[in-house]
PDB file of N, CA and C in Angstrom:
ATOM      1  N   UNK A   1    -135.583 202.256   6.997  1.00  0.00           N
ATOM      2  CA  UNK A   1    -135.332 202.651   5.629  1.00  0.00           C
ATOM      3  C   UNK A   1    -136.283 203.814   5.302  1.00  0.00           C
ATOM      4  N   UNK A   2    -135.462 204.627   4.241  1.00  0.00           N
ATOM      5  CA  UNK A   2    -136.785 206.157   4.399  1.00  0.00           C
ATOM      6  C   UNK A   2    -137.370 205.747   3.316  1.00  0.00           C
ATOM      7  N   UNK A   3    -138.009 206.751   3.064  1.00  0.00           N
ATOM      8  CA  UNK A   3    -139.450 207.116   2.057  1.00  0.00           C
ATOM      9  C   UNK A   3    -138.576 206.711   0.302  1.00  0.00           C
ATOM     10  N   UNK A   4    -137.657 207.673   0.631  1.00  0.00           N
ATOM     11  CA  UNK A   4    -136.857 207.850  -0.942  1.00  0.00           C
ATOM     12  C   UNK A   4    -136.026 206.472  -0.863  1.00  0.00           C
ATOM     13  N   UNK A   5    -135.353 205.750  -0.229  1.00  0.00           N
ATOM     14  CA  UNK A   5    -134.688 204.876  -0.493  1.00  0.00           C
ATOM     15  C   UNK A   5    -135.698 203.472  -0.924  1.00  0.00           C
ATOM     16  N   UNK A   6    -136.844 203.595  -0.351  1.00  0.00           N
ATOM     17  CA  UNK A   6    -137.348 202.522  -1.019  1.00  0.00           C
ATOM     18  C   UNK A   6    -138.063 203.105  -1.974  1.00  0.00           C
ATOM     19  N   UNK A   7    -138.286 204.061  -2.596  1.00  0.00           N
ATOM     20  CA  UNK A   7    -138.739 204.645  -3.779  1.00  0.00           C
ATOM     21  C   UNK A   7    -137.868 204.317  -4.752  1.00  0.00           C
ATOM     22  N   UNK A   8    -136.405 204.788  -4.407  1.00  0.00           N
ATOM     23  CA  UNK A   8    -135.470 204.276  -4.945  1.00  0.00           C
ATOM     24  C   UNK A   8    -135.072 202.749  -5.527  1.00  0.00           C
ATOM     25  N   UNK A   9    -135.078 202.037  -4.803  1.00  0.00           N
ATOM     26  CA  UNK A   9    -134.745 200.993  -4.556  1.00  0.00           C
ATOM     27  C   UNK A   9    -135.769 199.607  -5.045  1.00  0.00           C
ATOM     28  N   UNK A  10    -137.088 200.402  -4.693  1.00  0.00           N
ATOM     29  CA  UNK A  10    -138.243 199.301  -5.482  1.00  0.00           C
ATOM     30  C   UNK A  10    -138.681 199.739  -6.633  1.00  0.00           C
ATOM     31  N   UNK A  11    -139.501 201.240  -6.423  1.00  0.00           N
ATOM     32  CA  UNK A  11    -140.806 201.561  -6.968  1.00  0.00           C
ATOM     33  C   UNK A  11    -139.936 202.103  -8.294  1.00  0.00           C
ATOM     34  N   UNK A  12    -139.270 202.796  -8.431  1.00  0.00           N
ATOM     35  CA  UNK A  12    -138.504 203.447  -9.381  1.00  0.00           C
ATOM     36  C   UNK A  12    -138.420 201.891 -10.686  1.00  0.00           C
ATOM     37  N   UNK A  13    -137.362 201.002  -9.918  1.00  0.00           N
ATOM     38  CA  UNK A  13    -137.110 199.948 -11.266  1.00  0.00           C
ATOM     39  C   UNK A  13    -138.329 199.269 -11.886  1.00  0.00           C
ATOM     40  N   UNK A  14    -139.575 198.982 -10.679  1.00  0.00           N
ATOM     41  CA  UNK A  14    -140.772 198.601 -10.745  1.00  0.00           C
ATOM     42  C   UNK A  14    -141.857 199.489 -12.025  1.00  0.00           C
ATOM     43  N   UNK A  15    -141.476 200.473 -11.679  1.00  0.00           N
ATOM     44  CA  UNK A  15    -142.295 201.167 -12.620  1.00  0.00           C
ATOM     45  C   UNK A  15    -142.038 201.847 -13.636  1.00  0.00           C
ATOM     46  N   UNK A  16    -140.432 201.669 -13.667  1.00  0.00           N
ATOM     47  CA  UNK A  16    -139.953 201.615 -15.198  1.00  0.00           C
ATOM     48  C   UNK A  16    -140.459 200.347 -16.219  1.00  0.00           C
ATOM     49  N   UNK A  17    -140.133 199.972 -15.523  1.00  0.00           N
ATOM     50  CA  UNK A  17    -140.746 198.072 -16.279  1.00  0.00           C
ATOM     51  C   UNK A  17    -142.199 197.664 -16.555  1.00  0.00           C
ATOM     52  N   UNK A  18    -143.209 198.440 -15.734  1.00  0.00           N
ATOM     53  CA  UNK A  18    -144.196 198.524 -16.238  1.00  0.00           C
ATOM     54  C   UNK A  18    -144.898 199.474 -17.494  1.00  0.00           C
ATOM     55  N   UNK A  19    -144.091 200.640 -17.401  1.00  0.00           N
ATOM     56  CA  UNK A  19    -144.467 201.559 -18.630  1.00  0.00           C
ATOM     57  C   UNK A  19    -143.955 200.859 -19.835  1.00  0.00           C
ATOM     58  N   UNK A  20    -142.637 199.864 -19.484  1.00  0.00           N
ATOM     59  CA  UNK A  20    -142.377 198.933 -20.863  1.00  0.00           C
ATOM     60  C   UNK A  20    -143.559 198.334 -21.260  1.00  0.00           C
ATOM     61  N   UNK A  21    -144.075 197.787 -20.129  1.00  0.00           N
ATOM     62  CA  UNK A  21    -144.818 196.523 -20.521  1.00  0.00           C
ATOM     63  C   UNK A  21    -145.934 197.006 -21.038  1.00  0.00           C
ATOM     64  N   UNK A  22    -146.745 198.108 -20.517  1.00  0.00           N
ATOM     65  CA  UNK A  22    -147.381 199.193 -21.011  1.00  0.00           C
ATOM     66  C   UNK A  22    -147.519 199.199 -22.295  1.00  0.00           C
ATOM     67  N   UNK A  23    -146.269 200.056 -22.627  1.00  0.00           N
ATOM     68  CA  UNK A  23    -145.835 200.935 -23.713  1.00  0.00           C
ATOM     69  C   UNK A  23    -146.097 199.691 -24.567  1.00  0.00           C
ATOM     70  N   UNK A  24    -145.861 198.370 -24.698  1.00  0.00           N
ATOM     71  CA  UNK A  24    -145.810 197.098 -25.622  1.00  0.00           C
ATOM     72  C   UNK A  24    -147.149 196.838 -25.700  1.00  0.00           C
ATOM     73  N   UNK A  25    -147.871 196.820 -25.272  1.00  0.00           N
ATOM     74  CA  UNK A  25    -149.075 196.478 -25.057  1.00  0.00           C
ATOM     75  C   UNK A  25    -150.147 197.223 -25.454  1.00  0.00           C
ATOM     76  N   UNK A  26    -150.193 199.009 -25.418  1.00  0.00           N
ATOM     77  CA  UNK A  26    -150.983 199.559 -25.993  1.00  0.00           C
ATOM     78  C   UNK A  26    -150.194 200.331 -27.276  1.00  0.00           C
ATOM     79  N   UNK A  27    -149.051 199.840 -27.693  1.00  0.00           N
ATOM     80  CA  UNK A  27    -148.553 199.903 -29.648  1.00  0.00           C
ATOM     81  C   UNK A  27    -148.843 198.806 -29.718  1.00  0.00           C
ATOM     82  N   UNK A  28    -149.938 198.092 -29.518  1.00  0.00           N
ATOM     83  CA  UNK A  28    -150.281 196.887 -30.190  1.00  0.00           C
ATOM     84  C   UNK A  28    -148.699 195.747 -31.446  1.00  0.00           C
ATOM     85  N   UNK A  29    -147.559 196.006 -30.038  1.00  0.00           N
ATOM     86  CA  UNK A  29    -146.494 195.216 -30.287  1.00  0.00           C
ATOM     87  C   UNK A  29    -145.834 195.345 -31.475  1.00  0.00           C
ATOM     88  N   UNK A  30    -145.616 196.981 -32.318  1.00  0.00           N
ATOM     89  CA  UNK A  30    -145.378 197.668 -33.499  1.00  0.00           C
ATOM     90  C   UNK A  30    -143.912 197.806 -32.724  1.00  0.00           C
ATOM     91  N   UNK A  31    -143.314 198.234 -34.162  1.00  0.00           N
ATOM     92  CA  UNK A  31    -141.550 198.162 -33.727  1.00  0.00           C
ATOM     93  C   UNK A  31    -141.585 199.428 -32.684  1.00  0.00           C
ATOM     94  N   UNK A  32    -142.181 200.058 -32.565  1.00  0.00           N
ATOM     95  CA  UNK A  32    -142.111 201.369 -31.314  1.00  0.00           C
ATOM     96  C   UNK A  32    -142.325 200.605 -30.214  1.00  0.00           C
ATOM     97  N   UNK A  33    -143.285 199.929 -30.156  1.00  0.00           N
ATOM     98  CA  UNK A  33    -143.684 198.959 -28.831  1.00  0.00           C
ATOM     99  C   UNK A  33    -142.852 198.608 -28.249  1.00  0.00           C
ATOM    100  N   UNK A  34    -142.562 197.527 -29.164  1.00  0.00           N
ATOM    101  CA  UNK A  34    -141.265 196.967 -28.585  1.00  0.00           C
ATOM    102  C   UNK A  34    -139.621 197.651 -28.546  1.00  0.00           C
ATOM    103  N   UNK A  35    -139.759 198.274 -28.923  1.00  0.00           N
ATOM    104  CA  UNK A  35    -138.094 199.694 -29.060  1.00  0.00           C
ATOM    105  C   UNK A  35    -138.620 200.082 -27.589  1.00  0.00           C
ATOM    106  N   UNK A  36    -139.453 200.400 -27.085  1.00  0.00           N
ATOM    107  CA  UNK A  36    -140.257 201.098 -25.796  1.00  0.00           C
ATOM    108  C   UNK A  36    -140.066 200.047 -24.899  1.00  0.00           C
ATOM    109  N   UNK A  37    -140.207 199.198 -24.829  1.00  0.00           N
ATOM    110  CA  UNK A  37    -140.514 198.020 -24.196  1.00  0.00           C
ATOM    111  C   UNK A  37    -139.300 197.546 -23.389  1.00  0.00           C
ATOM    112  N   UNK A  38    -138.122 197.596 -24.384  1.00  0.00           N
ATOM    113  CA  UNK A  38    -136.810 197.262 -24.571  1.00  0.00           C
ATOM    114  C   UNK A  38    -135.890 198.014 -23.832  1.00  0.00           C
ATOM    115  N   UNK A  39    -136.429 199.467 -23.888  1.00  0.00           N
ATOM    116  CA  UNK A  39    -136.074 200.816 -23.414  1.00  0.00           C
ATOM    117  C   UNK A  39    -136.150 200.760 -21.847  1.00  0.00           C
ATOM    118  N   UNK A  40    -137.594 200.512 -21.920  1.00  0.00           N
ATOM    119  CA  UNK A  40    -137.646 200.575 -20.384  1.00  0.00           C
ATOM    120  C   UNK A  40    -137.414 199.472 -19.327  1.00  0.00           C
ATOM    121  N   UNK A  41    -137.495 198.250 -19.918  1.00  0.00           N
ATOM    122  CA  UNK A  41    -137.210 197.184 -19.127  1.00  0.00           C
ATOM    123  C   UNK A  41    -135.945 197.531 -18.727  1.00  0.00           C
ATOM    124  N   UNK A  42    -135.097 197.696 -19.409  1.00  0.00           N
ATOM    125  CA  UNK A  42    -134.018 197.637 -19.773  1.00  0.00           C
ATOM    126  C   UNK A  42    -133.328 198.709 -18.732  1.00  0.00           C
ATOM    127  N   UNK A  43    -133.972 199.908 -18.703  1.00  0.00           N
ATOM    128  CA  UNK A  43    -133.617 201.127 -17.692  1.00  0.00           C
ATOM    129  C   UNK A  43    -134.152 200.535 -16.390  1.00  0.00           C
ATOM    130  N   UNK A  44    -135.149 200.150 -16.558  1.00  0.00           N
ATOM    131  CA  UNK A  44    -135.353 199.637 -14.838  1.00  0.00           C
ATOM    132  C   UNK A  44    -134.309 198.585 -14.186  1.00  0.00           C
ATOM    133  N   UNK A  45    -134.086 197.411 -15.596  1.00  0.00           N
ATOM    134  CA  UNK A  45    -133.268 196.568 -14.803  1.00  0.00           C
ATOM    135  C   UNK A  45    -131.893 197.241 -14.273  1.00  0.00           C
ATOM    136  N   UNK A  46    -131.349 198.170 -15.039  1.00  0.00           N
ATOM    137  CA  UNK A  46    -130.165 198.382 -14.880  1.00  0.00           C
ATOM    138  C   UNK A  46    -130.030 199.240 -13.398  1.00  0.00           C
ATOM    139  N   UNK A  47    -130.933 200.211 -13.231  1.00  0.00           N
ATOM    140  CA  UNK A  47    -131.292 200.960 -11.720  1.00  0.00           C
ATOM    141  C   UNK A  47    -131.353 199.884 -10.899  1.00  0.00           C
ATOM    142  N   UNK A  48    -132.465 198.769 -10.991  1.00  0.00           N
ATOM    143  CA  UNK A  48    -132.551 197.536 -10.094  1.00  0.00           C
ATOM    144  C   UNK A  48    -131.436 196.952  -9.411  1.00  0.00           C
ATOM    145  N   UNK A  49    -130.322 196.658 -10.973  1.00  0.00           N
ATOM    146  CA  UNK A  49    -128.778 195.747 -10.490  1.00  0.00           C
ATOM    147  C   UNK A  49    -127.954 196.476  -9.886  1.00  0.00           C
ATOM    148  N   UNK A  50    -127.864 198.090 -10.573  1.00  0.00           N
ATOM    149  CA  UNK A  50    -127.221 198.965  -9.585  1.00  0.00           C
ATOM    150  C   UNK A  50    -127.000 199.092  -8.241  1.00  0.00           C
ATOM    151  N   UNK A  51    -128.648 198.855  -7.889  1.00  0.00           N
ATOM    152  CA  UNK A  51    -128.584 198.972  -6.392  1.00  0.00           C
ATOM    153  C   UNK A  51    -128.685 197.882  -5.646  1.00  0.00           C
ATOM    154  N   UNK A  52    -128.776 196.685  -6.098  1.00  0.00           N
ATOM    155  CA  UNK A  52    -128.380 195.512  -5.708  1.00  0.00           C
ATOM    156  C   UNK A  52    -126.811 194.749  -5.263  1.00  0.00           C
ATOM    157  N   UNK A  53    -126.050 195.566  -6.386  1.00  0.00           N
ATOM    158  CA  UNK A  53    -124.266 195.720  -6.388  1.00  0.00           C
ATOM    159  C   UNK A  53    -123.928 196.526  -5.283  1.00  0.00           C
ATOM    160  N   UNK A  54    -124.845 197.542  -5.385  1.00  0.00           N
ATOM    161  CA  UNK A  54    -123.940 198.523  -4.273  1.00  0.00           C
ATOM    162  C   UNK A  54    -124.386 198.109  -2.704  1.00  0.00           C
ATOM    163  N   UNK A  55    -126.021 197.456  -2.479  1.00  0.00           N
ATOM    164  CA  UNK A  55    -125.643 196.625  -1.347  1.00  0.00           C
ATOM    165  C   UNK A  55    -124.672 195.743  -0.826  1.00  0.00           C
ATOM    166  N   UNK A  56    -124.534 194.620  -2.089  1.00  0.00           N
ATOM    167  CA  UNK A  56    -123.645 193.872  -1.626  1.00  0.00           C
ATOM    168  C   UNK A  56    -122.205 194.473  -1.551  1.00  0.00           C
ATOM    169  N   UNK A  57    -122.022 195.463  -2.070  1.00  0.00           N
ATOM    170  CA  UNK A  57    -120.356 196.122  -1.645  1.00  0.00           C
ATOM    171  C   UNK A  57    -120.493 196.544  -0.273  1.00  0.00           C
ATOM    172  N   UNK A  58    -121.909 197.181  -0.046  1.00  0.00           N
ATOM    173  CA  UNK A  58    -121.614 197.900   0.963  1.00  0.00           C
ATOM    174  C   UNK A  58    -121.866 196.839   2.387  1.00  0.00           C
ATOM    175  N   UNK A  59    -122.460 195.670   2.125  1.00  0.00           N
ATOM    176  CA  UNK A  59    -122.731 194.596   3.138  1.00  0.00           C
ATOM    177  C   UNK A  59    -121.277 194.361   3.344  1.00  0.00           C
ATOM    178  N   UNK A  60    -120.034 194.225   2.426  1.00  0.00           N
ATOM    179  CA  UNK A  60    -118.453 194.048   2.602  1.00  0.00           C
ATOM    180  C   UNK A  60    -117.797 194.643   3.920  1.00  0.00           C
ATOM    181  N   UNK A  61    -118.643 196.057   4.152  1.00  0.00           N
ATOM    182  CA  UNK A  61    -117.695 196.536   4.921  1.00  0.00           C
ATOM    183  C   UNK A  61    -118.252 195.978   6.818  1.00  0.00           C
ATOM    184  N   UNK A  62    -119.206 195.562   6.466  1.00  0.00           N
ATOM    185  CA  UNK A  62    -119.597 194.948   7.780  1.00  0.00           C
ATOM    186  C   UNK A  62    -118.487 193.576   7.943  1.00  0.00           C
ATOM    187  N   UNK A  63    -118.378 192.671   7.215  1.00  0.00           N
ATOM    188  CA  UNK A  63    -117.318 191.594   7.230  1.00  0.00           C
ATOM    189  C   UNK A  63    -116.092 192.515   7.317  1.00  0.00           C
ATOM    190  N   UNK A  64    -115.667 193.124   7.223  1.00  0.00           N
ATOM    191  CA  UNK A  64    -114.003 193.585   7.312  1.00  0.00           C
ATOM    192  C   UNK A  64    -114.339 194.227   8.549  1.00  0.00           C
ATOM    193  N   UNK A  65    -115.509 194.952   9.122  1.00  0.00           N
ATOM    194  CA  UNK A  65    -114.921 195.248  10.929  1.00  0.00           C
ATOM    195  C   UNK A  65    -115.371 194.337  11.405  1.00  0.00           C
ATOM    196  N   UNK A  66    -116.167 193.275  11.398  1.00  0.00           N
ATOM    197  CA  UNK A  66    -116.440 191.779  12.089  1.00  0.00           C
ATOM    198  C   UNK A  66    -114.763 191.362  12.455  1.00  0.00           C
ATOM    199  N   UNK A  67    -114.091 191.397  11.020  1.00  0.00           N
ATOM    200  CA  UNK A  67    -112.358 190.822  11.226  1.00  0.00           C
ATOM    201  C   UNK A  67    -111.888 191.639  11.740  1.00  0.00           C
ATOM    202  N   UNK A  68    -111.757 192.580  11.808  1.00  0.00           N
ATOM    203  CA  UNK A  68    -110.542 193.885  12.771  1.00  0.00           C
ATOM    204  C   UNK A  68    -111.139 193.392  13.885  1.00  0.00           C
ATOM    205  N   UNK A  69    -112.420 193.234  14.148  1.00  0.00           N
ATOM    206  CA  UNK A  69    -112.526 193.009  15.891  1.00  0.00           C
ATOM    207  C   UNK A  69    -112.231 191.886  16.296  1.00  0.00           C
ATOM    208  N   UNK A  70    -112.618 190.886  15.327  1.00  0.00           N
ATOM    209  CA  UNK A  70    -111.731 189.559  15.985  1.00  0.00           C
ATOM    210  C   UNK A  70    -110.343 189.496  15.988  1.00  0.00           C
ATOM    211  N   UNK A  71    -109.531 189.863  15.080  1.00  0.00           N
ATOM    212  CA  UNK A  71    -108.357 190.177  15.555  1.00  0.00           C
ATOM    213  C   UNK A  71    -107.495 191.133  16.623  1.00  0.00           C
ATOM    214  N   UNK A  72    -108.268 191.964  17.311  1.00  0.00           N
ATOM    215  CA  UNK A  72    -107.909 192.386  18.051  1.00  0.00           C
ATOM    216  C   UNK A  72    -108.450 192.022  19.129  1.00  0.00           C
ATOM    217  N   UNK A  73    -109.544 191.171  19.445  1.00  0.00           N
ATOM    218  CA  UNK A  73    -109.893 189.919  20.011  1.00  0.00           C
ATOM    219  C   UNK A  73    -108.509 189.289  20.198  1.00  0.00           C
ATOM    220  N   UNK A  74    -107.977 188.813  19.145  1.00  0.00           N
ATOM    221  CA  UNK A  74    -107.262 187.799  18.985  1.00  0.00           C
ATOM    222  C   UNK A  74    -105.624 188.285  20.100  1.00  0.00           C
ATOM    223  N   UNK A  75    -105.670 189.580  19.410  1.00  0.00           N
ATOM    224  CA  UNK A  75    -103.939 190.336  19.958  1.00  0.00           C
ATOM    225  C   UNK A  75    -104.041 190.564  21.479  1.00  0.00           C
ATOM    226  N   UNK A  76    -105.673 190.522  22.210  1.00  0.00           N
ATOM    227  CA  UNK A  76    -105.775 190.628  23.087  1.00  0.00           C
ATOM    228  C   UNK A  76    -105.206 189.420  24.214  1.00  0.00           C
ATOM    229  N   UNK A  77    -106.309 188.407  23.974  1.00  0.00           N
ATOM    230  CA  UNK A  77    -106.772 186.979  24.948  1.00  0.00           C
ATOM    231  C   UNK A  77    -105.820 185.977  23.544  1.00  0.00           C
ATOM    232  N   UNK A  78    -105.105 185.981  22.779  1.00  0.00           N
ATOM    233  CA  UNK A  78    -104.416 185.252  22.371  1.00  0.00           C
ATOM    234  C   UNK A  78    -105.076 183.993  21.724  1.00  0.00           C
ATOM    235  N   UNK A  79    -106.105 183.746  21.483  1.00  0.00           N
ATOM    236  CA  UNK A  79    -107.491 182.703  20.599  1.00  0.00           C
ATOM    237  C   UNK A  79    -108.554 183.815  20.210  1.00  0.00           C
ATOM    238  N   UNK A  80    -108.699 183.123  18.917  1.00  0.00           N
ATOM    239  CA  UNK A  80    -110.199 183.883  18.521  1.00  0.00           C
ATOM    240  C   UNK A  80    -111.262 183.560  18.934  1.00  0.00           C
ATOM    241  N   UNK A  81    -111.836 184.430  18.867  1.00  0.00           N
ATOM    242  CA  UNK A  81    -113.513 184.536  19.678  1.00  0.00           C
ATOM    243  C   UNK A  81    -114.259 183.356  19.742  1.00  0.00           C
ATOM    244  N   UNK A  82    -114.269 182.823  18.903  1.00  0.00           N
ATOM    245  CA  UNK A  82    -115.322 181.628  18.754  1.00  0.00           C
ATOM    246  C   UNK A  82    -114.787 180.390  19.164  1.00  0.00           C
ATOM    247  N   UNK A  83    -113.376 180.446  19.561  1.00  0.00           N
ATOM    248  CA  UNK A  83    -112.815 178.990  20.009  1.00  0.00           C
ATOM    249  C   UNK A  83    -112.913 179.287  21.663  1.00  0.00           C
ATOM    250  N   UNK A  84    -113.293 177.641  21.584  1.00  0.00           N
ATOM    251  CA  UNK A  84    -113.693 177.451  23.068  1.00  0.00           C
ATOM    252  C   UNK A  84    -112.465 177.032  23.774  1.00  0.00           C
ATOM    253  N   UNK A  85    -112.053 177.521  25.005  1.00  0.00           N
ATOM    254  CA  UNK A  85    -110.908 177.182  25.549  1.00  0.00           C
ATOM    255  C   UNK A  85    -111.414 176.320  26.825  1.00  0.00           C
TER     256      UNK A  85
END
């Protein structure tokens, strides 16, 4: 994994969420604080789930050529792979 993808992927949502927590903490918890707070949690989580969704879509395409190969496994030797003959 490179430099930017886990920049991406951790440090980015990580440290959006801390400038919230930050930002709440030194407005001594005034409606800016928390508008800030809200803001940024909020932007980090959403970068966070983003790229959490798009793993799991993209983990999908490993299961769909797992199946094309067992089926052509299958069209080959006439049983699928994992059954014992």
């Amino acid at each position: 994994m490179s430099i930017w993808t886990k920049l991406w992927r951790t440090w980015l949502p990580l440290t959006l969420c801390v400038i919230g927590v930050a930002l709440l903490i030194v407005k001594d918890f005034s409606a800016f604080g928390v508008d800030a707070f809200a803001a940024f949690v909020g932007a980090g989580s959403s970068v966070w789930l983003t790229n959490v969704l798009w793993r799991m879509g993209i983990s999908g395409n490993q299961d769909r050529d797992d199946e094309e190969d067992a089926r052509q496994y299958l069209a080959l030797h006439g049983h699928w792979p994992d059954e014992h003959r």
